[in-house]
Protein backbone atom coordinates (compact mmCIF):
# COMPACT_ATOMS: atom_id res chain seq x y z
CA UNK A 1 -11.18 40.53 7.14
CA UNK A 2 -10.87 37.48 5.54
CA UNK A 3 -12.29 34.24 6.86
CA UNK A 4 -9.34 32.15 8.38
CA UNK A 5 -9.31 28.67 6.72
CA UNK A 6 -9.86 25.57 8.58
CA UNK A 7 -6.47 23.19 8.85
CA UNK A 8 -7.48 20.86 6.43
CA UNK A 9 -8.60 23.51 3.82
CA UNK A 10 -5.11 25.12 4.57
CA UNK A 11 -2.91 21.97 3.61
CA UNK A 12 -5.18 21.60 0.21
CA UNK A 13 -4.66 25.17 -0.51
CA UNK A 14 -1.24 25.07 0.27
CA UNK A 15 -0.84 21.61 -1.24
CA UNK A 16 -1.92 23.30 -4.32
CA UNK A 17 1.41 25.44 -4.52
CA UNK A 18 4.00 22.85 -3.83
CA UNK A 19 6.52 22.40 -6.36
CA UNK A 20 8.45 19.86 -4.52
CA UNK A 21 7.17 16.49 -2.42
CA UNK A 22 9.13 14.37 -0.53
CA UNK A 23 6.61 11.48 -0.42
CA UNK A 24 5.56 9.25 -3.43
CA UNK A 25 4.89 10.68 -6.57
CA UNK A 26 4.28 14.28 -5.97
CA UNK A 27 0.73 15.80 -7.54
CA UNK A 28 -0.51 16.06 -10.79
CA UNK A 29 -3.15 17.96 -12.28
CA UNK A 30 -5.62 16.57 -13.51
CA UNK A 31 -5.23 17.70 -17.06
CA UNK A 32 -1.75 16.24 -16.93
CA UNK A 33 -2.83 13.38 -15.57
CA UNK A 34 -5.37 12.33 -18.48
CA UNK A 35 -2.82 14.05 -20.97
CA UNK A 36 -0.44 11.00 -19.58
CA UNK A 37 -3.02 8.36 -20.78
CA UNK A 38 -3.46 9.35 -23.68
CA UNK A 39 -0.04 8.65 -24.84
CA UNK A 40 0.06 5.22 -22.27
CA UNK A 41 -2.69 4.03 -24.18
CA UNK A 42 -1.54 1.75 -27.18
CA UNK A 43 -4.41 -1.18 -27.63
CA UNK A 44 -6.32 -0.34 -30.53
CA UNK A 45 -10.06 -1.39 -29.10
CA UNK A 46 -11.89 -0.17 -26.04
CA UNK A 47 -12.54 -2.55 -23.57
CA UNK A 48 -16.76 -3.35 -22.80
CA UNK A 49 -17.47 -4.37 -19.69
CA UNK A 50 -13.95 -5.50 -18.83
CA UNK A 51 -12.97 -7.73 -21.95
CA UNK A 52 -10.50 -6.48 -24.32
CA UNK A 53 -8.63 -3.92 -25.08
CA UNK A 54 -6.32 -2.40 -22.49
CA UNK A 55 -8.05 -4.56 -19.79
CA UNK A 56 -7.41 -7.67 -21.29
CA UNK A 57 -3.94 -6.38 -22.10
CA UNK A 58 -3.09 -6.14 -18.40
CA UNK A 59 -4.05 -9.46 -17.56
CA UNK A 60 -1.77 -11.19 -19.55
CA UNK A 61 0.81 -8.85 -18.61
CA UNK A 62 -0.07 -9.47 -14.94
CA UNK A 63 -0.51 -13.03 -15.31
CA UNK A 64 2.92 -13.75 -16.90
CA UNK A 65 4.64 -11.14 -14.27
CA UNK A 66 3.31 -13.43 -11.73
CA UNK A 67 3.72 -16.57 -13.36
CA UNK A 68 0.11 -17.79 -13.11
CA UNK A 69 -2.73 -19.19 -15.70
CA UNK A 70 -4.73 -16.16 -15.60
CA UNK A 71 -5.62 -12.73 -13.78
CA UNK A 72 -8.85 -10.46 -13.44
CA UNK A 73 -8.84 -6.98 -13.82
CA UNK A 74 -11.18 -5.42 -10.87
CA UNK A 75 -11.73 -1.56 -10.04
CA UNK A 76 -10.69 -2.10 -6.32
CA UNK A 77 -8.32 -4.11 -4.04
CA UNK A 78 -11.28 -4.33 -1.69
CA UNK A 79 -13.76 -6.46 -4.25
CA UNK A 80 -10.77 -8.54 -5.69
CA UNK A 81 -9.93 -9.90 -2.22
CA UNK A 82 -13.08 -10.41 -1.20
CA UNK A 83 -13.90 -12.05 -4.36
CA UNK A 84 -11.11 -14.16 -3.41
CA UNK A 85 -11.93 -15.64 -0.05
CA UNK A 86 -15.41 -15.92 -1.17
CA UNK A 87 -14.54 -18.02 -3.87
CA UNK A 88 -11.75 -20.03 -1.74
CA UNK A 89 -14.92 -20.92 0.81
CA UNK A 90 -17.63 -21.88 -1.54
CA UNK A 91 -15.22 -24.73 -2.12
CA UNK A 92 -14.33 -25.73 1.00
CA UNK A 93 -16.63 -27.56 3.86
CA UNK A 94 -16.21 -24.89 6.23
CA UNK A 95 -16.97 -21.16 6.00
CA UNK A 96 -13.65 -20.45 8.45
CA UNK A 97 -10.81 -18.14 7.27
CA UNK A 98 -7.88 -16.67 9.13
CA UNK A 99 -6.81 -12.99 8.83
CA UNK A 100 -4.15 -11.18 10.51
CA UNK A 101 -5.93 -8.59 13.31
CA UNK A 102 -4.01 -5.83 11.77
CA UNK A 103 -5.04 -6.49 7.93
CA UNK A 104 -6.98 -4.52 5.61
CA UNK A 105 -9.78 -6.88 5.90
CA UNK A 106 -10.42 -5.83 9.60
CA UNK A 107 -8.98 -2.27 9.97
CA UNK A 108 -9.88 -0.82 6.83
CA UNK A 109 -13.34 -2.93 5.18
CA UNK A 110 -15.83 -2.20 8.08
CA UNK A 111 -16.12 -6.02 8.53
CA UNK A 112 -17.69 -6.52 4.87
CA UNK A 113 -15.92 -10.68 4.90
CA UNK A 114 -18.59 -11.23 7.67
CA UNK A 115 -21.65 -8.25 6.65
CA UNK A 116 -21.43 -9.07 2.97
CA UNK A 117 -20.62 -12.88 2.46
CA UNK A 118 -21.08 -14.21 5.84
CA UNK A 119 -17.22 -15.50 6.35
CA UNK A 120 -16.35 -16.54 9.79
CA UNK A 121 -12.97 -14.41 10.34
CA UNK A 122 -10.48 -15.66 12.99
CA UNK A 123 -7.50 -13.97 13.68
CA UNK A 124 -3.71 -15.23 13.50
CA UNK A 125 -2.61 -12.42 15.53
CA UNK A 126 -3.67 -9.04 16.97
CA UNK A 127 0.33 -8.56 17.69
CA UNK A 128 2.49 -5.46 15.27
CA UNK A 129 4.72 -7.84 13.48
CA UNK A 130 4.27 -10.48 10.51
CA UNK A 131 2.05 -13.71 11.20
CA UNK A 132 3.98 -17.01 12.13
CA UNK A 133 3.70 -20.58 11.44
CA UNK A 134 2.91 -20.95 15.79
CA UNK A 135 -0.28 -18.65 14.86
CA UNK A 136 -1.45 -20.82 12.08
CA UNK A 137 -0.93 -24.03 14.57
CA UNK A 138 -2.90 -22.04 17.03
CA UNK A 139 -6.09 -22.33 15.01
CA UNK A 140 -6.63 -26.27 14.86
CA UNK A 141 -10.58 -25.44 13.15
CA UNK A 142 -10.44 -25.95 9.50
CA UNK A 143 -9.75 -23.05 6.83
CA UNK A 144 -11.64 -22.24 3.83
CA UNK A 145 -8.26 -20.15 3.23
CA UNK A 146 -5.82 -18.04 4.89
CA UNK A 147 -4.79 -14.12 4.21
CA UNK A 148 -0.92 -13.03 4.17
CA UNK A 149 -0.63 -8.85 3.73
CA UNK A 150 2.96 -8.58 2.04
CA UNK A 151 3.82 -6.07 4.17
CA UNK A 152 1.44 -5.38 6.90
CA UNK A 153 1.59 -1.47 6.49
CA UNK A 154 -0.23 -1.12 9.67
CA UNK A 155 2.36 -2.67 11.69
CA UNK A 156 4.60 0.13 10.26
CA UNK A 157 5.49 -1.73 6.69
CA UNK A 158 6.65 -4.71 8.39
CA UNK A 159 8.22 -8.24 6.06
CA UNK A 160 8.57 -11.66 7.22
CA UNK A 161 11.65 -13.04 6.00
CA UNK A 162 11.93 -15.65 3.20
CA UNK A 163 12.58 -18.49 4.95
CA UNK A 164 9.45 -17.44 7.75
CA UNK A 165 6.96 -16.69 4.46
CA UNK A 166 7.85 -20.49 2.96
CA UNK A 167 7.62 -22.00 6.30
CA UNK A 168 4.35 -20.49 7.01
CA UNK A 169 2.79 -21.46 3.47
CA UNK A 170 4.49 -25.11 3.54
CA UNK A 171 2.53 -25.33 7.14
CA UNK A 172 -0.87 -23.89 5.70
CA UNK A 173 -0.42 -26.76 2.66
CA UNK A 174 0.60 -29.42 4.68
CA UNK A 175 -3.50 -28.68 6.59
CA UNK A 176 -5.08 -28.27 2.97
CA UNK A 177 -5.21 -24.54 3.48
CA UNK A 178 -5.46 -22.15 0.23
CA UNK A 179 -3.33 -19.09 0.79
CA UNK A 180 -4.33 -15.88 -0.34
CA UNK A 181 -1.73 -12.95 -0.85
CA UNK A 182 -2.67 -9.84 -0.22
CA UNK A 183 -0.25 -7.81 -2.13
CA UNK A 184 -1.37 -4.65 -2.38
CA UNK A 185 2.56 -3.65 -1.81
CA UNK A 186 4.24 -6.83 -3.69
CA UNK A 187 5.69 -4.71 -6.20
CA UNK A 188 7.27 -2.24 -2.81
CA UNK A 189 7.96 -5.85 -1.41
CA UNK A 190 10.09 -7.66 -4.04
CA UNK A 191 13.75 -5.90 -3.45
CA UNK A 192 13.63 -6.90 0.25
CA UNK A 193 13.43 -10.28 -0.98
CA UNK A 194 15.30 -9.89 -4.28
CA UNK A 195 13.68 -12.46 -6.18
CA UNK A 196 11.70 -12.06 -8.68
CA UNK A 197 7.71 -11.64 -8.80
CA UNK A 198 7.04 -14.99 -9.76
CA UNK A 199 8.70 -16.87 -7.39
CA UNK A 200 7.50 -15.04 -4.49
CA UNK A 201 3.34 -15.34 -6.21
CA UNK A 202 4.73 -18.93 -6.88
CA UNK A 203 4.29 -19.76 -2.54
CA UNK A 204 0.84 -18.79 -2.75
CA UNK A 205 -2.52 -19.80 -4.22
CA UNK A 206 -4.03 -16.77 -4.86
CA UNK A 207 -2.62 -13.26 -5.35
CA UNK A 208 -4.23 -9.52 -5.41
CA UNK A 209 -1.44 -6.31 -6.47
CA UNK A 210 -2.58 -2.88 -6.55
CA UNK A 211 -2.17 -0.46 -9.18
CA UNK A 212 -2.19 2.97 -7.43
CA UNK A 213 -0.19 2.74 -4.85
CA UNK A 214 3.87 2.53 -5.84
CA UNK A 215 2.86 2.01 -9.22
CA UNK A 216 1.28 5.60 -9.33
CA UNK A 217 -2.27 4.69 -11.53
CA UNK A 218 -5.69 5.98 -11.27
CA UNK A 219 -7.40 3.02 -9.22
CA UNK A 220 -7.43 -0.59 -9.68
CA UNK A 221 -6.39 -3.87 -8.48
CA UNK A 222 -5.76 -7.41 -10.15
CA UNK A 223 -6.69 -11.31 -8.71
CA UNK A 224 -4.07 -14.05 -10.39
CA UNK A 225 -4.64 -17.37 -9.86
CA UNK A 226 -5.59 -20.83 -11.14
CA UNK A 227 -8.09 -20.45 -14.20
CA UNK A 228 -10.80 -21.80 -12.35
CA UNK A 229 -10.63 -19.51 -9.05
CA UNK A 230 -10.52 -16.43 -11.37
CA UNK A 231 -13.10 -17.43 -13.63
CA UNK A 232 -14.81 -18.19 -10.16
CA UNK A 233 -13.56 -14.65 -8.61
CA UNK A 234 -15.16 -13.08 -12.31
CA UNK A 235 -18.65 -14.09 -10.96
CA UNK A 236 -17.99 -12.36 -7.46
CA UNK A 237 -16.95 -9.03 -9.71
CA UNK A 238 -20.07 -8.86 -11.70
CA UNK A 239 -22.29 -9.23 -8.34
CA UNK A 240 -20.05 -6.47 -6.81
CA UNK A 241 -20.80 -4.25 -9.62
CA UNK A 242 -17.43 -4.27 -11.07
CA UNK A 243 -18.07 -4.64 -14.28
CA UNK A 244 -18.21 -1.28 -15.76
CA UNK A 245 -18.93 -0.41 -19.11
CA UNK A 246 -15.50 0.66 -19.73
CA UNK A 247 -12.27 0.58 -17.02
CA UNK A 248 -10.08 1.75 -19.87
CA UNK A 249 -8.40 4.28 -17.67
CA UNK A 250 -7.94 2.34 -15.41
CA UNK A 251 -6.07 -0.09 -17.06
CA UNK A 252 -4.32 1.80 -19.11
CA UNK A 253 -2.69 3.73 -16.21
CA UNK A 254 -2.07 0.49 -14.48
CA UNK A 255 0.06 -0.73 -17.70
CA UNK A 256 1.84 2.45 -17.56
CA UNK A 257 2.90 1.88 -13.94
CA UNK A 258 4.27 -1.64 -14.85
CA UNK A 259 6.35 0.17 -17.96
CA UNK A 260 7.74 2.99 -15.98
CA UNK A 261 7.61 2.43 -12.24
CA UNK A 262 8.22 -1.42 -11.54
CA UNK A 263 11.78 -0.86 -12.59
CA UNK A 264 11.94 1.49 -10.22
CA UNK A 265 11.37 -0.05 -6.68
CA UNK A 266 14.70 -1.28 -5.80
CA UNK A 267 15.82 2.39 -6.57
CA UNK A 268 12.49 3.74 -3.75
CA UNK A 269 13.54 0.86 -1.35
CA UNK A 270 17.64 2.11 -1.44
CA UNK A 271 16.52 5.99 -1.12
CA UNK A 272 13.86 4.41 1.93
CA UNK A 273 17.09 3.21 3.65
CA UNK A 274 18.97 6.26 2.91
CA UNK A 275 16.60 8.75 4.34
CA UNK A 276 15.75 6.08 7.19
CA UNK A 277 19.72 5.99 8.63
CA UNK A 278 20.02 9.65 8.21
CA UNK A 279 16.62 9.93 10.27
CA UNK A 280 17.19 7.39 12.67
CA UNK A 281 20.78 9.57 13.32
CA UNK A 282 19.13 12.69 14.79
CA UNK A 283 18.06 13.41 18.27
CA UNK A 284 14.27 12.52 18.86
CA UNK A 285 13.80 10.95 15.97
CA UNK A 286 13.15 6.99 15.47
CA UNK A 287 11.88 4.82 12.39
CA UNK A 288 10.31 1.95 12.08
CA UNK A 289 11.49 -0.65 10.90
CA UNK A 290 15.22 0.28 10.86
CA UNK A 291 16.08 -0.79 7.79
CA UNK A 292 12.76 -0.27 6.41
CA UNK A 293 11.95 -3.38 4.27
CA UNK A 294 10.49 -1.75 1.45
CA UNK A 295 10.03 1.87 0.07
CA UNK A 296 7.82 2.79 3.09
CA UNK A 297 8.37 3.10 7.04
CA UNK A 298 7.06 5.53 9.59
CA UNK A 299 8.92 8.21 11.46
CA UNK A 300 8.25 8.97 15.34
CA UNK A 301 9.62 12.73 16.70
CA UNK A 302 9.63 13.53 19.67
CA UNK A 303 7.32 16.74 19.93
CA UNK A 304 3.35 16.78 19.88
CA UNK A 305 1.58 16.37 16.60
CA UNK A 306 0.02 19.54 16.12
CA UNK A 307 3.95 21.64 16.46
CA UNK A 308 4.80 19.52 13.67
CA UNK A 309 1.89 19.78 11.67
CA UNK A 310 1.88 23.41 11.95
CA UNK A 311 5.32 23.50 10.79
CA UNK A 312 4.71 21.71 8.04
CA UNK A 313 2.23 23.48 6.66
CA UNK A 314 4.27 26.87 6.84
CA UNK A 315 6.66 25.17 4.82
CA UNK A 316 4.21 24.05 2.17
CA UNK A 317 2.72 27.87 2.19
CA UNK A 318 6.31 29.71 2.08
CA UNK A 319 8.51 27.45 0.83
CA UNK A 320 6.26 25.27 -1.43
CA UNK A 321 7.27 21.98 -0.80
CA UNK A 322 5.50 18.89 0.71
CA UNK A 323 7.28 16.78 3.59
CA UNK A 324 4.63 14.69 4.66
CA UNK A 325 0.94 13.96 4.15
CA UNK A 326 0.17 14.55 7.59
CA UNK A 327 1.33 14.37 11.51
CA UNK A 328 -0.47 12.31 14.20
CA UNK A 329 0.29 11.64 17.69
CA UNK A 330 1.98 8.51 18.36
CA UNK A 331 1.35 6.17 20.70
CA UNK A 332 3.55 7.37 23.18
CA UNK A 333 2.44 10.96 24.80
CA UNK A 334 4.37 13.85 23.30
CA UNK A 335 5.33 12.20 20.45
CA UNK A 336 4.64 12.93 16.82
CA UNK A 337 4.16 9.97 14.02
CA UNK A 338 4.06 10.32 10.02
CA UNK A 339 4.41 7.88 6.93
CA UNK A 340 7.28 8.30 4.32
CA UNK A 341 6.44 6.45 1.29
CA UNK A 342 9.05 6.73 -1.57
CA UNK A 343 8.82 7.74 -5.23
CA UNK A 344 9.42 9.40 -8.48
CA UNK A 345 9.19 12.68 -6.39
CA UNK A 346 11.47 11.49 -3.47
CA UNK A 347 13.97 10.83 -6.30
CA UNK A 348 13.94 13.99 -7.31
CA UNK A 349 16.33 15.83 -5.27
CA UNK A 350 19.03 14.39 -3.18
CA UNK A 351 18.65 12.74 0.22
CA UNK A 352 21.31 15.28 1.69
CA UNK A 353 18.54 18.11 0.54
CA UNK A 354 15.57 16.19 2.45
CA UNK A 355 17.25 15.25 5.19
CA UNK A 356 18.33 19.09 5.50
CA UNK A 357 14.95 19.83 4.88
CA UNK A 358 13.58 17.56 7.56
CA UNK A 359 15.75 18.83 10.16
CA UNK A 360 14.97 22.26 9.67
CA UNK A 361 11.14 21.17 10.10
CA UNK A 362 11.62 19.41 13.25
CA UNK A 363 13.83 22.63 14.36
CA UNK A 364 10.80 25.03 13.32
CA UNK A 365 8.46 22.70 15.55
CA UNK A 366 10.91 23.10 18.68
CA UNK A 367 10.91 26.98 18.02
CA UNK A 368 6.84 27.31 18.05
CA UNK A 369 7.20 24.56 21.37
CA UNK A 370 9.52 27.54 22.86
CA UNK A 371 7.11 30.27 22.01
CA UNK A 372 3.50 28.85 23.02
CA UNK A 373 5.12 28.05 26.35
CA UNK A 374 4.38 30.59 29.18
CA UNK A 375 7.74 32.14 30.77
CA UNK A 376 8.07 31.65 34.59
């Protein structure tokens, strides 16, 4: 008899024989994968140790996308933002910066701001929704600098508005206060506030964007900023170990998710909304936010995780296609809670086709609800 798999060796075997995705990009081999860089690759030198070549190629490109004097290149959001607010404190008097409670820096960096570079991190807000000018006021201590996370994905993808986002960074340089964008979404971000990238980089004083995430490349993050503050951020890179011999890859998959997938997020935002209202329609179902404000928002059933997980994965095994990355219980007891994140893959087939698709999963969870419970 065969040994039964465990569930998460199940979804990666099964994961292997999708041929359809509803989420982000779908997968790629990795054959395919390196078969795409070598035709995205068009600089004629190899970058060494992160100068030249596709590297420095991206950094232009970055920096005039964002309107700014220059940009880094780094390997990781993580070191690029800390880089940041390290450099934003060793030229300030105080060693104070403010962080929403729901950022990456404190969910997702196992405190490395205060383990690694000794920050003093105060929090703007512990609360699921953006930070406000009343919870910048309610830190009177000076600020080395201040974080904004353009959207806070773990509120559930949330936006401030325009006129809340220039409010709070007029208040925060009115007190002297650097602000720091953490936009590892600002490309997802930009149709909600349809203008373009420059303006928005324009409110702040420092900006990070990711490379892998909407954009669809191998790893990789960017700092833009003043000359000074990235030459300053460089320093914080090389003591993080981020200079590697080459990053070509990198970079060269992060220029070929500018060229072919920044046109393309007002198209994943529109399909976001689509799917979203159609969702938001059925019984037991909510998302969050309704609109979503980018290409991302998070869907709540009402049925336990596990029904829906399992249901999933019978789809990936006999149908071969790939709903969601995974199911988790929500906050509320019985209820079920995924992530839908839009791209090339999502485009792929028509929103009537998913939402069919999603209703016959939830109606495949109900069915294994009836049969595991005991009859009277």
């Amino acid at each position: 008899m065969a040994e039964e798999l465990s569930p998460p060796d199940r979804r990666e075997e099964a994961r292997r024989g999708c041929t359809r995705w509803l989420i982000g990009h779908g997968d790629i081999t990795p054959k395919a994968w390196l078969t795409e860089l070598v035709d995205a690759a068009t600089e004629p030198d190899v970058d060494r140790y992160g100068c030249g070549g596709e590297v420095a190629a991206l950094e232009r490109e970055v920096a005039q996308l964002l309107g700014t004097e220059s940009a880094v290149f780094m390997p990781s959001g993580v070191m690029a933002q800390q880089a940041a607010l390290r450099s934003w404190v060793e030229r300030s008097p105080t060693d104070a910066v403010a962080v929403h409670g729901l950022s990456h820096f404190v969910l997702h960096e196992r405190d490395a701001l205060s383990q690694l570079h000794q920050l003093r991190v105060q929090h703007l807000t512990h609360e699921a929704r953006p930070a406000t000018v009343a919870d910048l006021d309610a830190l009177p201590d000076p600020l080395a600098a201040v974080s904004l996370e353009l959207p806070l994905r773990d509120a559930g993808y949330l936006l401030p508005t325009w006129d809340e986002l220039v409010a709070f960074t007029d208040r925060a340089r009115a007190r002297g206060v650097p602000v720091h964008l953490d936009g590892a979404r600002l490309w997802e971000s930009q149709p909600f506030y349809s203008r373009p990238n420059d303006e928005i980089a324009s409110l702040f004083d420092s900006v990070y964007v990711s490379f892998y995430k909407g954009l669809g490349g191998i790893a990789g993050a960017a700092l833009a900023g003043r000359n000074d503050l990235v030459t300053q951020a460089r320093q914080w890179q090389a003591r993080h170990g981020g200079t590697l011999f080459s990053l070509l890859p990198y970079a060269a998959a992060a220029r070929d998710g500018l060229r072919r997938r920044l046109p393309a997020m007002p198209s994943y935002a529109a399909r976001a909304q689509e799917l979203a209202a159609g969702l938001d329609a059925l019984d037991g179902v909510r998302v969050q936010p309704n609109p979503p404000h980018t290409n991302a928002f998070r869907i709540f059933v009402d049925m336990p995780g596990e029904l829906l997980e399992e249901a999933a994965l019978r789809v990936m095994e006999t149908d071969h296609v790939a709903l969601a990355s995974w199911w988790r219980p929500a906050e509320v007891p019985g209820w079920a809670m995924t992530e839908l994140h839009v791209g090339d893959a999502t485009l792929a087939w028509s929103v009537e086709d998913q939402l069919a698709a999603l209703r016959d999963l939830f109606a495949a969870a109900r069915q294994l609800s009836r049969l595991s419970t005991p009859t009277a």
